[in-house]
C-alpha atoms as a PDB file:
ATOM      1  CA  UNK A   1      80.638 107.307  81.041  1.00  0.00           C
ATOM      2  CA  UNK A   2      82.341 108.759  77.669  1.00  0.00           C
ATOM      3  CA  UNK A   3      83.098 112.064  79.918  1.00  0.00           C
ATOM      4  CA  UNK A   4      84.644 110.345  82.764  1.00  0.00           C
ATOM      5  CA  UNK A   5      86.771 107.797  80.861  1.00  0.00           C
ATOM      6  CA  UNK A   6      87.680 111.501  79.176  1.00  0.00           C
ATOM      7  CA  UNK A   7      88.687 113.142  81.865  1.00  0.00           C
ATOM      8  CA  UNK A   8      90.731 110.862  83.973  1.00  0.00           C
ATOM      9  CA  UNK A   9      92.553 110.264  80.819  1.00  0.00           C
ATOM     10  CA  UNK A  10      92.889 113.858  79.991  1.00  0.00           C
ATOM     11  CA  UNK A  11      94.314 114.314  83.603  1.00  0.00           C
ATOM     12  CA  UNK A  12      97.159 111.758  83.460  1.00  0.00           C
ATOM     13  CA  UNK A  13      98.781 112.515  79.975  1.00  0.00           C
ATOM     14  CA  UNK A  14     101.373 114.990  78.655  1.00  0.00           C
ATOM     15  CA  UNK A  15      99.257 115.513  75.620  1.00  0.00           C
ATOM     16  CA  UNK A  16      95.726 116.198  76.332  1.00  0.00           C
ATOM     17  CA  UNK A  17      94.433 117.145  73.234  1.00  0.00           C
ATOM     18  CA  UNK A  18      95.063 114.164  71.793  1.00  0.00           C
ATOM     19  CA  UNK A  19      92.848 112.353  73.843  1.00  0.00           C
ATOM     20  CA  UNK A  20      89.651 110.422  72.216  1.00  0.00           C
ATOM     21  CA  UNK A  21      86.711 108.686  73.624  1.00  0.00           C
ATOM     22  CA  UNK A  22      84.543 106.800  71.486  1.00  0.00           C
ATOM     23  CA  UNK A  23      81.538 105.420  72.798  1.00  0.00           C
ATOM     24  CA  UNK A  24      79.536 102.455  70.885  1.00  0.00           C
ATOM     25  CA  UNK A  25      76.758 100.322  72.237  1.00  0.00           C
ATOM     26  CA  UNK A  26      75.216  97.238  71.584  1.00  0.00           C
ATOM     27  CA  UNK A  27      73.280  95.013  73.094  1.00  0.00           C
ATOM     28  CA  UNK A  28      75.467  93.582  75.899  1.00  0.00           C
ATOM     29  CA  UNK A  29      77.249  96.086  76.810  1.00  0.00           C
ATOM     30  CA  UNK A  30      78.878  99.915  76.216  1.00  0.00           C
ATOM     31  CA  UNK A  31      81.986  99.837  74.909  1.00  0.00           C
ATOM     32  CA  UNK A  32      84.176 102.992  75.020  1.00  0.00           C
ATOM     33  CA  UNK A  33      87.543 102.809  73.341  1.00  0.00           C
ATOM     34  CA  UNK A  34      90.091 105.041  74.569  1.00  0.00           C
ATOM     35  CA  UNK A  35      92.907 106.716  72.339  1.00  0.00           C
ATOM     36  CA  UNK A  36      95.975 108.617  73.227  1.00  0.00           C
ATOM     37  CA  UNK A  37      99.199 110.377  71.918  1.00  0.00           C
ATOM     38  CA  UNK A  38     101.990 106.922  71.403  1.00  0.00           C
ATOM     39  CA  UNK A  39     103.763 108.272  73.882  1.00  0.00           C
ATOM     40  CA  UNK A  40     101.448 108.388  76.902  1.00  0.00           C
ATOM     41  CA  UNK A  41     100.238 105.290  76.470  1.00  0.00           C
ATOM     42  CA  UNK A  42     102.697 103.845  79.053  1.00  0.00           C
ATOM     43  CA  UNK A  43     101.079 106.702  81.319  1.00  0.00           C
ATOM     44  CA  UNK A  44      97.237 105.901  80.994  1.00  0.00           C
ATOM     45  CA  UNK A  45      98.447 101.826  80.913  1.00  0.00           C
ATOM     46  CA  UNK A  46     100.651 101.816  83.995  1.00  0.00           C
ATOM     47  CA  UNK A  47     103.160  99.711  85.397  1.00  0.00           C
ATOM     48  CA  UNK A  48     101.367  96.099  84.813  1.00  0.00           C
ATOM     49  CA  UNK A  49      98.449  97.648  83.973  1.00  0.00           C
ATOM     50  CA  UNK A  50      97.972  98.941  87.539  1.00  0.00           C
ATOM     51  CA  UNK A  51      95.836 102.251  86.257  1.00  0.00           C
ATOM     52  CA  UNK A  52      94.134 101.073  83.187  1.00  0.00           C
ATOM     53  CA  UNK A  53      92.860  98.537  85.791  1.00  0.00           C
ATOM     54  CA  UNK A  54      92.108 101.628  88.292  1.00  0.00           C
ATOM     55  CA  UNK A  55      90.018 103.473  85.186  1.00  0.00           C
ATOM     56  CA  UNK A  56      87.914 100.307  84.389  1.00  0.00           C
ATOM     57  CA  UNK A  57      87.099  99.683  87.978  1.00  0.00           C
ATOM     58  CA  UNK A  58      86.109 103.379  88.652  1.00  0.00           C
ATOM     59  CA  UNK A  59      83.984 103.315  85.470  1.00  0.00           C
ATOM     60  CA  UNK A  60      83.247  99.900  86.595  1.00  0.00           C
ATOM     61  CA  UNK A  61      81.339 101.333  89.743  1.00  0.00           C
ATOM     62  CA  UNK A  62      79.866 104.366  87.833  1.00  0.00           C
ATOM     63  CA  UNK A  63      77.868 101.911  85.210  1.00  0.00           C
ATOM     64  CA  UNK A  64      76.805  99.772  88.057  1.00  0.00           C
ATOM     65  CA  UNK A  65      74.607 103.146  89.690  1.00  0.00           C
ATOM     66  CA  UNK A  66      72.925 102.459  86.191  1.00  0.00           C
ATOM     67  CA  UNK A  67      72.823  99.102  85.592  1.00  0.00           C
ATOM     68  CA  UNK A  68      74.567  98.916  82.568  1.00  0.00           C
ATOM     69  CA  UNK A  69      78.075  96.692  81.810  1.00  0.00           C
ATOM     70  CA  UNK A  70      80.667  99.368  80.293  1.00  0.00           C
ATOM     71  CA  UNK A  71      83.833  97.705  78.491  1.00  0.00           C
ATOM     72  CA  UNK A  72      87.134 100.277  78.409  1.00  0.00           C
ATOM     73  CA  UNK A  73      89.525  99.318  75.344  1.00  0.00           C
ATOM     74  CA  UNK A  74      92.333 101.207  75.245  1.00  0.00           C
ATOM     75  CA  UNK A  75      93.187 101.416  71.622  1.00  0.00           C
ATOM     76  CA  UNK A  76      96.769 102.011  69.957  1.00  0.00           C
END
């Protein structure tokens, strides 16, 4: 999940290298917390949160193949 939270991020920002997954887990749930340069965060966030929205329902779909409840933060 990590990689594909990685690289959809990593495609829609100006500033790729500055993109961070973390991944924790606990018993509930995966949560992966997503960092990015301050000024693409309008970029992976979207217009009322229109494509953060998209990522977590993609991953969303992904974690369900495996039974598992992923969380996507998307941390400042």
């Amino acid at each position: 999940m990590k990689e594909l939270v990685e690289v959809i991020a990593k495609s829609l920002v100006d500033y790729p290298d500055q993109v961070v997954v973390t991944e924790t887990e606990n018993e509930k749930a995966i949560v992966l917390e997503l960092r990015v340069a301050q000024s693409d965060m309008g970029k992976v966030i979207g217009k009322q949160g229109r494509i953060a929205k998209a990522i977590r329902s993609v991953v969303k779909a992904a974690a369900s193949k495996e039974e598992k409840k992923v969380i996507v933060e998307i941390m400042q």
